[in-house]
PDB file of N, CA and C in Angstrom:
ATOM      1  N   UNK A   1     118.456  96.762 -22.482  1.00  0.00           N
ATOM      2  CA  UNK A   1     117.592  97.620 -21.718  1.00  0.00           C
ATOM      3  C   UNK A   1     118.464  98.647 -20.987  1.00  0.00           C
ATOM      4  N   UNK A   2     118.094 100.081 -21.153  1.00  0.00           N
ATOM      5  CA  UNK A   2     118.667 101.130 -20.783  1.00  0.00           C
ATOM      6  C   UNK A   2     118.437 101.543 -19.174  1.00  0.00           C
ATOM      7  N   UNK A   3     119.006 101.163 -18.216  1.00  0.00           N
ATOM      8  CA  UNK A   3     118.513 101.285 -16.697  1.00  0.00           C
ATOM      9  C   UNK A   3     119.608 102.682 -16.222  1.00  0.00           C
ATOM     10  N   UNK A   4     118.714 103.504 -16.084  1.00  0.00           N
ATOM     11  CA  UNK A   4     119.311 105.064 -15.802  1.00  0.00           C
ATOM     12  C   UNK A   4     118.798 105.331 -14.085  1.00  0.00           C
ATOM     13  N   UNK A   5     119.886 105.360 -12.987  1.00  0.00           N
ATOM     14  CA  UNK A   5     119.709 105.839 -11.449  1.00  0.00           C
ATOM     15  C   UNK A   5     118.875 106.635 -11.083  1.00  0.00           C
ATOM     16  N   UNK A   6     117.858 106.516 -10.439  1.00  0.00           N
ATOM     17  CA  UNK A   6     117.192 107.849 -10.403  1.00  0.00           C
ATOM     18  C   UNK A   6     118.245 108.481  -9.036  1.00  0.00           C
ATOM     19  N   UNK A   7     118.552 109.820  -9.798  1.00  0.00           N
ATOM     20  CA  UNK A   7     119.341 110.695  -8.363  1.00  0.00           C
ATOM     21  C   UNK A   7     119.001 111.008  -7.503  1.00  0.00           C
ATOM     22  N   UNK A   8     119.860 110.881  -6.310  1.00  0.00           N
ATOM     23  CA  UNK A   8     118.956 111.081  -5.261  1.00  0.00           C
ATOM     24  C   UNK A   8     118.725 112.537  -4.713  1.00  0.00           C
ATOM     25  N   UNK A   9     117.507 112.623  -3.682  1.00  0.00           N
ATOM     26  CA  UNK A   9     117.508 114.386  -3.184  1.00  0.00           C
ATOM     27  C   UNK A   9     118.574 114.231  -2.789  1.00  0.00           C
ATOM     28  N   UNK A  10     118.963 116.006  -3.337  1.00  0.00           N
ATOM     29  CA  UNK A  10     120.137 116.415  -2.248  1.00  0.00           C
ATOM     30  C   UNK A  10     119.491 117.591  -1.862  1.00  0.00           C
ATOM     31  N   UNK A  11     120.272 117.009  -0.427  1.00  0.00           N
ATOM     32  CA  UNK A  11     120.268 118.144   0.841  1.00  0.00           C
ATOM     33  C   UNK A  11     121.376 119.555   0.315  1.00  0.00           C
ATOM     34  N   UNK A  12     120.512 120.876   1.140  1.00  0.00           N
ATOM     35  CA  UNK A  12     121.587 122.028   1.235  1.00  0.00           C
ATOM     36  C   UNK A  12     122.748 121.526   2.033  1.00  0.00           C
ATOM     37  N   UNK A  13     123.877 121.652   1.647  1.00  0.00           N
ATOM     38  CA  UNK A  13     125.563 121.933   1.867  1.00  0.00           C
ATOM     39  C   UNK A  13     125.009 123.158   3.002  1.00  0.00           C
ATOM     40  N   UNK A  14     124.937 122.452   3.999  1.00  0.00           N
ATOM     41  CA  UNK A  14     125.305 123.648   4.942  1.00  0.00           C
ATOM     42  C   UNK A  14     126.374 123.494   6.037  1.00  0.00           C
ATOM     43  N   UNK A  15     126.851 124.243   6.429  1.00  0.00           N
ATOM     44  CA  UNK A  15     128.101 124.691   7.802  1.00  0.00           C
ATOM     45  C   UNK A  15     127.832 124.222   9.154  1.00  0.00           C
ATOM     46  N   UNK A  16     128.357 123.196   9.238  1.00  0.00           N
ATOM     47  CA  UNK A  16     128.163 123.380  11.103  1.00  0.00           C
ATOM     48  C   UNK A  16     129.203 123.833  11.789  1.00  0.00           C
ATOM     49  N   UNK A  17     127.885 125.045  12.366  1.00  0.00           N
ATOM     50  CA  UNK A  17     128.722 126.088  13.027  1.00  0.00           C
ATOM     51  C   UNK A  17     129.127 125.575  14.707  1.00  0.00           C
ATOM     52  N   UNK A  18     128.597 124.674  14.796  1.00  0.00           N
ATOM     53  CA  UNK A  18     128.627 124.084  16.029  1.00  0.00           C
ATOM     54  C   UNK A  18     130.516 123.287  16.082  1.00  0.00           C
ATOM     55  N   UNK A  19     130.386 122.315  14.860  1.00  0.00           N
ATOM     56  CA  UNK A  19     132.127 122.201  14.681  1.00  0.00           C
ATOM     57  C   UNK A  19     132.905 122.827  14.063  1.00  0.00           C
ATOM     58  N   UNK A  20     132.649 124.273  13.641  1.00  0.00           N
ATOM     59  CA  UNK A  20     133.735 124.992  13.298  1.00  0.00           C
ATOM     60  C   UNK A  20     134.069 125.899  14.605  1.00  0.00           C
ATOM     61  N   UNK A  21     133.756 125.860  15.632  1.00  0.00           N
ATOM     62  CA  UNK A  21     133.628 126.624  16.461  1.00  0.00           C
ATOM     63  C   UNK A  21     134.062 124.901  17.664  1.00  0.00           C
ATOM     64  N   UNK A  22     133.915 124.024  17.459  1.00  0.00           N
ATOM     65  CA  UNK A  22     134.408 123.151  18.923  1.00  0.00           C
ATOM     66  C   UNK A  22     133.715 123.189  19.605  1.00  0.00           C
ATOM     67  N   UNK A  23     132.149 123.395  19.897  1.00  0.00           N
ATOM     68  CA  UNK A  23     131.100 123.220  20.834  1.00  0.00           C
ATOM     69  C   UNK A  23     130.178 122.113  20.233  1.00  0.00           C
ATOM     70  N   UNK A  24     129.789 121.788  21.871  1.00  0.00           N
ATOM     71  CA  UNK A  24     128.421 120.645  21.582  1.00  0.00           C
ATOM     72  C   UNK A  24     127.177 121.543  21.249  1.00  0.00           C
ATOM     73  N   UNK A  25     126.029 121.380  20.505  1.00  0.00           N
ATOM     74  CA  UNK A  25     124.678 122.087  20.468  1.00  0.00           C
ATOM     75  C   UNK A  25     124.142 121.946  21.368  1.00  0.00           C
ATOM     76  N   UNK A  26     124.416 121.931  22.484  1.00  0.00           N
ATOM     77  CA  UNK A  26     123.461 122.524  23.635  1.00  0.00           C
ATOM     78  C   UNK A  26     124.908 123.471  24.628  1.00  0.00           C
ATOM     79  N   UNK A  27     125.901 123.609  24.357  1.00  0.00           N
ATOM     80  CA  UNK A  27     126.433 124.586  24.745  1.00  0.00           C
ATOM     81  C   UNK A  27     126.045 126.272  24.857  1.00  0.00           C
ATOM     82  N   UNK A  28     126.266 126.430  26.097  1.00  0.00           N
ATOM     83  CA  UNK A  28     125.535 128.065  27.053  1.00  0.00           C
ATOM     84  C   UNK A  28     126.416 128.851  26.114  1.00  0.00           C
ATOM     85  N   UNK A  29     126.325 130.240  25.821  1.00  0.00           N
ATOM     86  CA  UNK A  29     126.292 131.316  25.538  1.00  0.00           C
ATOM     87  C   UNK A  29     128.126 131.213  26.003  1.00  0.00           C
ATOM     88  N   UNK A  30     128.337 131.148  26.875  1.00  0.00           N
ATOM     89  CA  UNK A  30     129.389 131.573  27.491  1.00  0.00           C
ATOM     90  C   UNK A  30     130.575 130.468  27.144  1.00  0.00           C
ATOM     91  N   UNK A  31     130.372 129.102  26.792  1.00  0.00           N
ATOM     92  CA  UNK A  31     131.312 128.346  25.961  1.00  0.00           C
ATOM     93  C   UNK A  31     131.310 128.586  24.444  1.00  0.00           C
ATOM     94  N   UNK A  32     130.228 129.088  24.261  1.00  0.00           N
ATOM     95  CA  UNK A  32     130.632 129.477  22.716  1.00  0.00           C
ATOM     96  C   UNK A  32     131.543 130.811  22.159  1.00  0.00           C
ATOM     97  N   UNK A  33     131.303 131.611  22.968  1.00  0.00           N
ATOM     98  CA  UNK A  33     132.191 132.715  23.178  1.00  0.00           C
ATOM     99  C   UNK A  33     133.690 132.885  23.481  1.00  0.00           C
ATOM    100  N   UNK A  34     133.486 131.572  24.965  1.00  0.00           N
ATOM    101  CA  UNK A  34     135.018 131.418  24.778  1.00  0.00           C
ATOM    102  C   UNK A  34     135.923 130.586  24.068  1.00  0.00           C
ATOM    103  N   UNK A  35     134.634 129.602  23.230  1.00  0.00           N
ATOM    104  CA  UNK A  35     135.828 129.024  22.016  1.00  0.00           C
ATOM    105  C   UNK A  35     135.981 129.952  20.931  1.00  0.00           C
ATOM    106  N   UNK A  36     134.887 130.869  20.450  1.00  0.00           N
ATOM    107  CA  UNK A  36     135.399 131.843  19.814  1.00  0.00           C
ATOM    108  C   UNK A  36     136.746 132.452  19.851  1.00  0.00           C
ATOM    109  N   UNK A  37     137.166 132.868  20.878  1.00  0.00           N
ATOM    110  CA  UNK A  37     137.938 133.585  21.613  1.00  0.00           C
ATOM    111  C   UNK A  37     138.774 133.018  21.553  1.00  0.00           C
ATOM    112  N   UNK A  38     138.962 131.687  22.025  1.00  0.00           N
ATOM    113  CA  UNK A  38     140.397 130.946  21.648  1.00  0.00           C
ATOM    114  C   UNK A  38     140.610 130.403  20.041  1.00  0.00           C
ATOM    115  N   UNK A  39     139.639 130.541  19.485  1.00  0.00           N
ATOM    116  CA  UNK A  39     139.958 130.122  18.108  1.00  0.00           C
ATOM    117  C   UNK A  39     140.906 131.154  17.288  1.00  0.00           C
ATOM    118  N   UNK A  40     140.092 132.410  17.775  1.00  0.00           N
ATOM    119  CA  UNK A  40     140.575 133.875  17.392  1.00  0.00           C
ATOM    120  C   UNK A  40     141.802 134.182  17.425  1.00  0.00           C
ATOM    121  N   UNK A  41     142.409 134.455  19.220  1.00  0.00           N
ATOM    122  CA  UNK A  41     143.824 134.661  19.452  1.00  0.00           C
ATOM    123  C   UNK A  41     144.223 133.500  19.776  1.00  0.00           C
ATOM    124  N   UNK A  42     144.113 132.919  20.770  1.00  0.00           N
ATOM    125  CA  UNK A  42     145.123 131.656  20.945  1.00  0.00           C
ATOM    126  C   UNK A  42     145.778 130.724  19.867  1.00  0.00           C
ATOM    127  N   UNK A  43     144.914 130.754  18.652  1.00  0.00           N
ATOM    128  CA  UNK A  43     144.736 129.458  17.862  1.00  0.00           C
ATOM    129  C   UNK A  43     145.650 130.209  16.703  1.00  0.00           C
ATOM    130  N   UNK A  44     145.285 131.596  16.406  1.00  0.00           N
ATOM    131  CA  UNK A  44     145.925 132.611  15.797  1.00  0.00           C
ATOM    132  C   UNK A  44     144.920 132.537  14.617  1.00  0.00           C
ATOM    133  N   UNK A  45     143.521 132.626  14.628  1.00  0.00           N
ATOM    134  CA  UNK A  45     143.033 132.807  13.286  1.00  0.00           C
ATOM    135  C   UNK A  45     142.654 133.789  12.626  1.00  0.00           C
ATOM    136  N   UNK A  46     142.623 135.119  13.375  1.00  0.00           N
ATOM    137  CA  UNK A  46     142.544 136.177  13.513  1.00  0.00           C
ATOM    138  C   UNK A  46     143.338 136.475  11.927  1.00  0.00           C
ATOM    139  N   UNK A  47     143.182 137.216  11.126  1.00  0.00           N
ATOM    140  CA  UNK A  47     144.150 137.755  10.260  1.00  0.00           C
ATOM    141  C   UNK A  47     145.201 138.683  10.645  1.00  0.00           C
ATOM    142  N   UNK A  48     145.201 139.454  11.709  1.00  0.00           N
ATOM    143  CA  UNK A  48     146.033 140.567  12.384  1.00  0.00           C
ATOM    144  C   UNK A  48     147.044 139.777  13.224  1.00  0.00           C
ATOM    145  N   UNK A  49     146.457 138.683  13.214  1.00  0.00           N
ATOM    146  CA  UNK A  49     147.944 137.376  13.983  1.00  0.00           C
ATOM    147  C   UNK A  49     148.360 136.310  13.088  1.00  0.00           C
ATOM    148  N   UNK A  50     148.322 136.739  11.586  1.00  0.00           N
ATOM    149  CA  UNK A  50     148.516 135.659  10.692  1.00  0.00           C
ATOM    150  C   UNK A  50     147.657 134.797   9.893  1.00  0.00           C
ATOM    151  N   UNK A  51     146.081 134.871  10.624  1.00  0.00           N
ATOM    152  CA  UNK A  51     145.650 133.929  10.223  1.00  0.00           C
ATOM    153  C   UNK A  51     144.825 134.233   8.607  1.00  0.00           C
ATOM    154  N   UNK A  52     143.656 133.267   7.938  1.00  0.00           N
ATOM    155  CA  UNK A  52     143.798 133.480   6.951  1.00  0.00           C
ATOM    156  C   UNK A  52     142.400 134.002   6.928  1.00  0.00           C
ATOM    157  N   UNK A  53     142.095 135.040   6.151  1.00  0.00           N
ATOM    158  CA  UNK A  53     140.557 135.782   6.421  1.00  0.00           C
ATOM    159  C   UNK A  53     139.154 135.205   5.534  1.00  0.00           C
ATOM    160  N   UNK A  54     139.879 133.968   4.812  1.00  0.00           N
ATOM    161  CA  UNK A  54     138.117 133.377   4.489  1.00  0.00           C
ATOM    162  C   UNK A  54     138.139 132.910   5.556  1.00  0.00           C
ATOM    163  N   UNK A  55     139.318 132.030   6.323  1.00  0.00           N
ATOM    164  CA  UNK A  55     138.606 131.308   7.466  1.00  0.00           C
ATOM    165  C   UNK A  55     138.114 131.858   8.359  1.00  0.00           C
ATOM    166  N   UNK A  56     138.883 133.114   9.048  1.00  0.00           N
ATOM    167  CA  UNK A  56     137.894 134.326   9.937  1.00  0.00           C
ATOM    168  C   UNK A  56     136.805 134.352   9.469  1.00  0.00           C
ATOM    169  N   UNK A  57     136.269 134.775   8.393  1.00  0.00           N
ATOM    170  CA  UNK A  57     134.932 135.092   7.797  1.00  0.00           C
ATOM    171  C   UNK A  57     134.242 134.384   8.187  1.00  0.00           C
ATOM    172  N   UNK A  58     134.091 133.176   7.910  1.00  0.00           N
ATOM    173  CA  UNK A  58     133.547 131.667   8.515  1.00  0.00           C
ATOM    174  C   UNK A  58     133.521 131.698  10.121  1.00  0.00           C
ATOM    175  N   UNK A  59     134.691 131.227  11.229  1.00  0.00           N
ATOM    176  CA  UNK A  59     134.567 131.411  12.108  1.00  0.00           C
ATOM    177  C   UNK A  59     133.792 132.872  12.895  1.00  0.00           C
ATOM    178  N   UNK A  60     133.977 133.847  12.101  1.00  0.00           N
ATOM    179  CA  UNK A  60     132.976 134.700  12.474  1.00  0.00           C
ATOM    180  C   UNK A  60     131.050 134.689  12.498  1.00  0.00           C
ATOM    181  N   UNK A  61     130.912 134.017  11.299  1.00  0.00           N
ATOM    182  CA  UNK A  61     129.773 133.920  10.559  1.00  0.00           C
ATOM    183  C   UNK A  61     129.221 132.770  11.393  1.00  0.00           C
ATOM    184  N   UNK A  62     129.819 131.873  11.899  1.00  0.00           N
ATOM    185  CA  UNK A  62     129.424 130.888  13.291  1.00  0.00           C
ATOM    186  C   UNK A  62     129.498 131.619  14.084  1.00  0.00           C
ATOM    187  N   UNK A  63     130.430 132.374  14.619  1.00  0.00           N
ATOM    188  CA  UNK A  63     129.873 133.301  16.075  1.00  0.00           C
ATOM    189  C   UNK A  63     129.152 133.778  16.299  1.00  0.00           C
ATOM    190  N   UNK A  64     128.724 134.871  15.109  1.00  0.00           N
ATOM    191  CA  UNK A  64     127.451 135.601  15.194  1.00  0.00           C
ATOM    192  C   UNK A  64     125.673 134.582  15.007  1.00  0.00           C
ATOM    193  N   UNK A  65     125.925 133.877  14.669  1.00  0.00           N
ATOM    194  CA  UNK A  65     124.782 132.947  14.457  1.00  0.00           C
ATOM    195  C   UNK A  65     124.482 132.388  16.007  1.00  0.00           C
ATOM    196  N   UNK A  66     125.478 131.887  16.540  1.00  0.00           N
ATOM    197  CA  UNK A  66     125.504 130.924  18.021  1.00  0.00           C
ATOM    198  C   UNK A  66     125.299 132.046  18.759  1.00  0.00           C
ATOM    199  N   UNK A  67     125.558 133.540  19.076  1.00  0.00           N
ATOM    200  CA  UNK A  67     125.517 133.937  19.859  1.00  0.00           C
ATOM    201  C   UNK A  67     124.414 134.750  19.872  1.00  0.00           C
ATOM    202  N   UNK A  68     123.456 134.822  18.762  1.00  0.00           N
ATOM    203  CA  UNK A  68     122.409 135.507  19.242  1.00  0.00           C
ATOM    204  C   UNK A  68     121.191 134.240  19.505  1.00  0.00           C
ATOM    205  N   UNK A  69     120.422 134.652  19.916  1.00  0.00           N
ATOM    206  CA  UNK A  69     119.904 133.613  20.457  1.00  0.00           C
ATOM    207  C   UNK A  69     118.616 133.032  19.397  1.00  0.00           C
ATOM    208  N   UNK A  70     117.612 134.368  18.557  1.00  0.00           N
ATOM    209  CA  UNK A  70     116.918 134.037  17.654  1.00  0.00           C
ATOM    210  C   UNK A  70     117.789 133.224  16.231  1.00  0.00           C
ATOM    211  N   UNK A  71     118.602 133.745  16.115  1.00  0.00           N
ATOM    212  CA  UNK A  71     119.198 133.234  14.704  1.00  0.00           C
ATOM    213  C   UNK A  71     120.008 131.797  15.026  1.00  0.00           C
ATOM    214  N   UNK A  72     120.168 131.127  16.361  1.00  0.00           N
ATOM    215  CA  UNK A  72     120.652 130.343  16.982  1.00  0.00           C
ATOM    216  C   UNK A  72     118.983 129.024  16.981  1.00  0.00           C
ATOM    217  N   UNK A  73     118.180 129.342  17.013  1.00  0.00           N
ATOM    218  CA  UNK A  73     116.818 129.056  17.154  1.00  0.00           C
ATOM    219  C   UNK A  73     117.003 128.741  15.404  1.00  0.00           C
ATOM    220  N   UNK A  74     116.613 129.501  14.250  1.00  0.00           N
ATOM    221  CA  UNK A  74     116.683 129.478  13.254  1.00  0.00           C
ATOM    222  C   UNK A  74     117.807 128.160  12.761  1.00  0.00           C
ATOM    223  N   UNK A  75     118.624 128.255  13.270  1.00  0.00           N
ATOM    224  CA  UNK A  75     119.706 127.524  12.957  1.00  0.00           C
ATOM    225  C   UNK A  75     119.766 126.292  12.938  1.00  0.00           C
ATOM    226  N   UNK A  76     119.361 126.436  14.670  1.00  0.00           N
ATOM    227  CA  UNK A  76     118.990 124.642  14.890  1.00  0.00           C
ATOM    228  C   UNK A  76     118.018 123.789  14.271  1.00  0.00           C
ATOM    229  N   UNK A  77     116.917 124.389  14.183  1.00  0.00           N
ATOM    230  CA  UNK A  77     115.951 123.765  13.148  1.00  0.00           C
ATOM    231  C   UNK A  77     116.270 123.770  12.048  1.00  0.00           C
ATOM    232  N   UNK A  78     117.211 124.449  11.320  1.00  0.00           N
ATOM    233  CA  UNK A  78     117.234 123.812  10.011  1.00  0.00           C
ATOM    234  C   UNK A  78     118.023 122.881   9.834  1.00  0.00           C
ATOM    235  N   UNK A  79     119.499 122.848  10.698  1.00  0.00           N
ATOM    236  CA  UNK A  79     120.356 121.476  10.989  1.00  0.00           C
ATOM    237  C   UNK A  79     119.606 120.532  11.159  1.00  0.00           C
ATOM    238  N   UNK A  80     118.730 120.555  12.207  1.00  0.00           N
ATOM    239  CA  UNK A  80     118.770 119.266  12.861  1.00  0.00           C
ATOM    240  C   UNK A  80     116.974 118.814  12.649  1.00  0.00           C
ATOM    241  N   UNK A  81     116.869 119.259  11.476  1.00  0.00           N
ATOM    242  CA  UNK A  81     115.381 119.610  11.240  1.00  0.00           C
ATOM    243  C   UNK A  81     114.678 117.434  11.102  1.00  0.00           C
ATOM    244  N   UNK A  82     115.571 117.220  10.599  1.00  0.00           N
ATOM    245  CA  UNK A  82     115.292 115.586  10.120  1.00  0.00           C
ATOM    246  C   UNK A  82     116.096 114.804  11.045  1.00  0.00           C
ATOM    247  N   UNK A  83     116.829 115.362  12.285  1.00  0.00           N
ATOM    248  CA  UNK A  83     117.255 114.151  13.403  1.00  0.00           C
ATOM    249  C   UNK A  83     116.573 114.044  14.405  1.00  0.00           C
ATOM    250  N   UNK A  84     115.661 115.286  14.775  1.00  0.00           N
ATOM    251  CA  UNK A  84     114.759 114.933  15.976  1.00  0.00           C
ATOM    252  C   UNK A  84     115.721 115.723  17.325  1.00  0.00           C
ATOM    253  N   UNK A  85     116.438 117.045  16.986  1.00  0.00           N
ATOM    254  CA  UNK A  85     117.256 117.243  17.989  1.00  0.00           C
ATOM    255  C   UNK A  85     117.163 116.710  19.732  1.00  0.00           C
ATOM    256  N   UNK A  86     115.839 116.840  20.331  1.00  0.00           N
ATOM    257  CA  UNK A  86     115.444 116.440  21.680  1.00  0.00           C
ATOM    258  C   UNK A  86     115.655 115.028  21.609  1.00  0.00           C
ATOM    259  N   UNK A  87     115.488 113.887  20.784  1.00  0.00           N
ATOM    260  CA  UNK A  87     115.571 112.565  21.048  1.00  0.00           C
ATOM    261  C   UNK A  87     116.599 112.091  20.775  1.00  0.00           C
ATOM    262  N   UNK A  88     117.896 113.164  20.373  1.00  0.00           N
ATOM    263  CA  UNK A  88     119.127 113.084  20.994  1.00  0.00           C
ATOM    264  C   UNK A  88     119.835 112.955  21.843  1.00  0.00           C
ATOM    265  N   UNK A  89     119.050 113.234  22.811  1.00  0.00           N
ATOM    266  CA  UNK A  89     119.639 113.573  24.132  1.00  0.00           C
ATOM    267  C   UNK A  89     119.953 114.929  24.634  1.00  0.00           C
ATOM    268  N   UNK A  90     119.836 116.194  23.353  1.00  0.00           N
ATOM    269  CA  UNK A  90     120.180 117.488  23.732  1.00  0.00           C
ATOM    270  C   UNK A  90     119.007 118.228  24.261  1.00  0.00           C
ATOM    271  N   UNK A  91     119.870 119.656  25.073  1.00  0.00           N
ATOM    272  CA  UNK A  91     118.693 120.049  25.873  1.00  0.00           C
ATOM    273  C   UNK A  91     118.216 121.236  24.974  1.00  0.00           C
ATOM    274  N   UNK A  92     117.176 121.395  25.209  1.00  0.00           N
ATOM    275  CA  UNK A  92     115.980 122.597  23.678  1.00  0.00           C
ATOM    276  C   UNK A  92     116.571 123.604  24.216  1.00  0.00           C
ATOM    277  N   UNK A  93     116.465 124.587  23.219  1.00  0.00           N
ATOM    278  CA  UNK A  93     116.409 125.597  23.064  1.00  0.00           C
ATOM    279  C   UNK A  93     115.991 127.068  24.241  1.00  0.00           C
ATOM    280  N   UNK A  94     114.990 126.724  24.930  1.00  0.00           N
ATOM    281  CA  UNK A  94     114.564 127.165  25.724  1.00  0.00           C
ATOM    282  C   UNK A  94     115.272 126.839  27.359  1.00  0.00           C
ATOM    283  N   UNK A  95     115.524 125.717  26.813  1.00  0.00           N
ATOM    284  CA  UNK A  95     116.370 125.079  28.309  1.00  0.00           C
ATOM    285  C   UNK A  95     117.654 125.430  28.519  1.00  0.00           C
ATOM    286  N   UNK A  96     118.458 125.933  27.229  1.00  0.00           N
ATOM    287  CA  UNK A  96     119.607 126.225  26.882  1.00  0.00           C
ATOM    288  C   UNK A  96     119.759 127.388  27.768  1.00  0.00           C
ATOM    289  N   UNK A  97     119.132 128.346  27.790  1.00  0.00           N
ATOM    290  CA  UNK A  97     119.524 129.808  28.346  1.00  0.00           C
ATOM    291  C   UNK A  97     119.110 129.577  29.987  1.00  0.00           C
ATOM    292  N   UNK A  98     117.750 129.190  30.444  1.00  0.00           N
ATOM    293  CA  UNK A  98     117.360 128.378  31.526  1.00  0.00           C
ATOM    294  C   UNK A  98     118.632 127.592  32.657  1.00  0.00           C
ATOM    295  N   UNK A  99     119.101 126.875  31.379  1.00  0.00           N
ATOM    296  CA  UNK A  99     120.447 126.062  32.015  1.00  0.00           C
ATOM    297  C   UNK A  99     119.667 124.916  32.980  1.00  0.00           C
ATOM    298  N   UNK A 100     118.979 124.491  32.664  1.00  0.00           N
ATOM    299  CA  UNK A 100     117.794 123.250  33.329  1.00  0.00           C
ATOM    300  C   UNK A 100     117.383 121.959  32.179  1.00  0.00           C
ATOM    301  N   UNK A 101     117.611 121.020  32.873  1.00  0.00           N
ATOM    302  CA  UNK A 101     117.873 119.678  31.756  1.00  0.00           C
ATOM    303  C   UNK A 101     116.425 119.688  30.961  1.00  0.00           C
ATOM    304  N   UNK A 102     116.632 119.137  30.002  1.00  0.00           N
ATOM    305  CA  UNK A 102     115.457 119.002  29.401  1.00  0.00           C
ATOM    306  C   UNK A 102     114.455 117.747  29.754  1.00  0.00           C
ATOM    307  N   UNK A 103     113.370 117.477  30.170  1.00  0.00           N
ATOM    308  CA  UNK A 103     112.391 117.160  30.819  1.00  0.00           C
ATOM    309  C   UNK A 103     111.005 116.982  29.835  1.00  0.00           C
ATOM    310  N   UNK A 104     111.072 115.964  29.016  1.00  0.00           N
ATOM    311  CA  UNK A 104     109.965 115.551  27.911  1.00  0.00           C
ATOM    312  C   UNK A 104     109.166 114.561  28.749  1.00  0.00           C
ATOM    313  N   UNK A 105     108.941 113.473  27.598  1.00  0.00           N
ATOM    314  CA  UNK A 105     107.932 112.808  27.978  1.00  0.00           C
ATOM    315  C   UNK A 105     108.820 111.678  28.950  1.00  0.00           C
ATOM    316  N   UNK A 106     109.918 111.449  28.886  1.00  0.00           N
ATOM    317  CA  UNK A 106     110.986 110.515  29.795  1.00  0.00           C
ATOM    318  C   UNK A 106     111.064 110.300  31.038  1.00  0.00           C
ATOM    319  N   UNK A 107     110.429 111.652  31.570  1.00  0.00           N
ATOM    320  CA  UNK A 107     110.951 111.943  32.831  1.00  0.00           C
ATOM    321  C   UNK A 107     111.735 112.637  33.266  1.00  0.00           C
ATOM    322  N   UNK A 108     112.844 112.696  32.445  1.00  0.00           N
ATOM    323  CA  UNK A 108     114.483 113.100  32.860  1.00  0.00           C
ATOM    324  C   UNK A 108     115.506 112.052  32.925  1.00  0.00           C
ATOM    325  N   UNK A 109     114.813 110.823  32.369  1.00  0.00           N
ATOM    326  CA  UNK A 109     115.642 109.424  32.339  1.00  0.00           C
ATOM    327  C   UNK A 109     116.262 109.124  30.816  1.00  0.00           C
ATOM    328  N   UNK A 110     117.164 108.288  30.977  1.00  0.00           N
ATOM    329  CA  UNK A 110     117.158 107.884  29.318  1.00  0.00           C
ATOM    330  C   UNK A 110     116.785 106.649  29.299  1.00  0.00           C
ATOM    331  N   UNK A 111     116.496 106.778  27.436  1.00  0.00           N
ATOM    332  CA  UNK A 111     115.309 105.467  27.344  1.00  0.00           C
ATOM    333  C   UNK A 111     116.740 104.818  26.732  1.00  0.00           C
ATOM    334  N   UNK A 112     116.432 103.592  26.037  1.00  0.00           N
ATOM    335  CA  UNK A 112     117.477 102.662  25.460  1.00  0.00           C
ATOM    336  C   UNK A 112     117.018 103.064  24.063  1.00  0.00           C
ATOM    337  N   UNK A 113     118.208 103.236  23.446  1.00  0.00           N
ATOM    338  CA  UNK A 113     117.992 103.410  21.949  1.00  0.00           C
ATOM    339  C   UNK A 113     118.082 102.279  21.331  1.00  0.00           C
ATOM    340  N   UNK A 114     117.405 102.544  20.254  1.00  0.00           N
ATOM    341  CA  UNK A 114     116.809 101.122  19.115  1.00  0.00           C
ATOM    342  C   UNK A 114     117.273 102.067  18.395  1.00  0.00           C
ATOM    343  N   UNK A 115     117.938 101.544  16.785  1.00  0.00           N
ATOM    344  CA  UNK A 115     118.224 102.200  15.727  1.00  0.00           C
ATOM    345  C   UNK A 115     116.750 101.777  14.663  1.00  0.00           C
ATOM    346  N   UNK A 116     116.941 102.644  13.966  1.00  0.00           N
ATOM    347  CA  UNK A 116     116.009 102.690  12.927  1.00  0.00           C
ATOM    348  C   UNK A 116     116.458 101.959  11.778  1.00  0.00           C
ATOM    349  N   UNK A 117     115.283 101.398  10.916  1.00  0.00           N
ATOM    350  CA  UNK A 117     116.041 101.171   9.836  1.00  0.00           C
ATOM    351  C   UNK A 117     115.843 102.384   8.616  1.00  0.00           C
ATOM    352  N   UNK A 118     116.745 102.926   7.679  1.00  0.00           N
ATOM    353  CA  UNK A 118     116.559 103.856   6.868  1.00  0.00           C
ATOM    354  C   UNK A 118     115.842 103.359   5.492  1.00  0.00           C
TER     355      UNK A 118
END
């Protein structure tokens, strides 16, 4: 008897721009910028200081995504579209620029996590 795997879905290969860049996803405007910034010159990735320009390309292509705020919106939902970003513990989107904890159905407390089974 011929028993053939059925394959499984695959997910899009996508970039997190969140660790190519060294920030948490609920990081303000202003830490993402300045890890930019040190990735750039300090780190030397810059091509004009040596560094190598697919990887600029990339580290760029995360900057510009994190730092605007709609395409940052776009972003997160498609990452984190199947983890439930808020029952992470991170603060939304809206709270992000606000700079005010996020405040669901909890209270502002944390609950005890139970794992799931998959």
């Amino acid at each position: 008897m011929d028993v053939t795997p059925t394959p499984l879905p695959r997910k899009q290969n996508q970039r997190n721009y969140y660790r190519i860049l060294f920030v948490q996803p609920d990081a303000p405007m202003e830490i993402v910028q300045a890890s930019y910034r040190t990735i750039m010159q300090k780190l030397k990735a810059h091509p004009d200081l040596g560094g190598d320009t697919w990887n600029a390309s990339i580290i760029n292509e995360a900057y510009q995504t994190l730092i605007d705020p709609n395409r940052r919106i776009h972003y997160d939902q498609s990452l984190f579209a199947d983890h439930g970003i808020n029952k992470l513990g991170l603060q939304s989107t809206a709270n992000r620029e606000s700079g005010s904890a996020d405040d669901d159905s909890t209270g502002g407390h944390w609950e005890e996590f139970t794992p799931q089974q998959l």
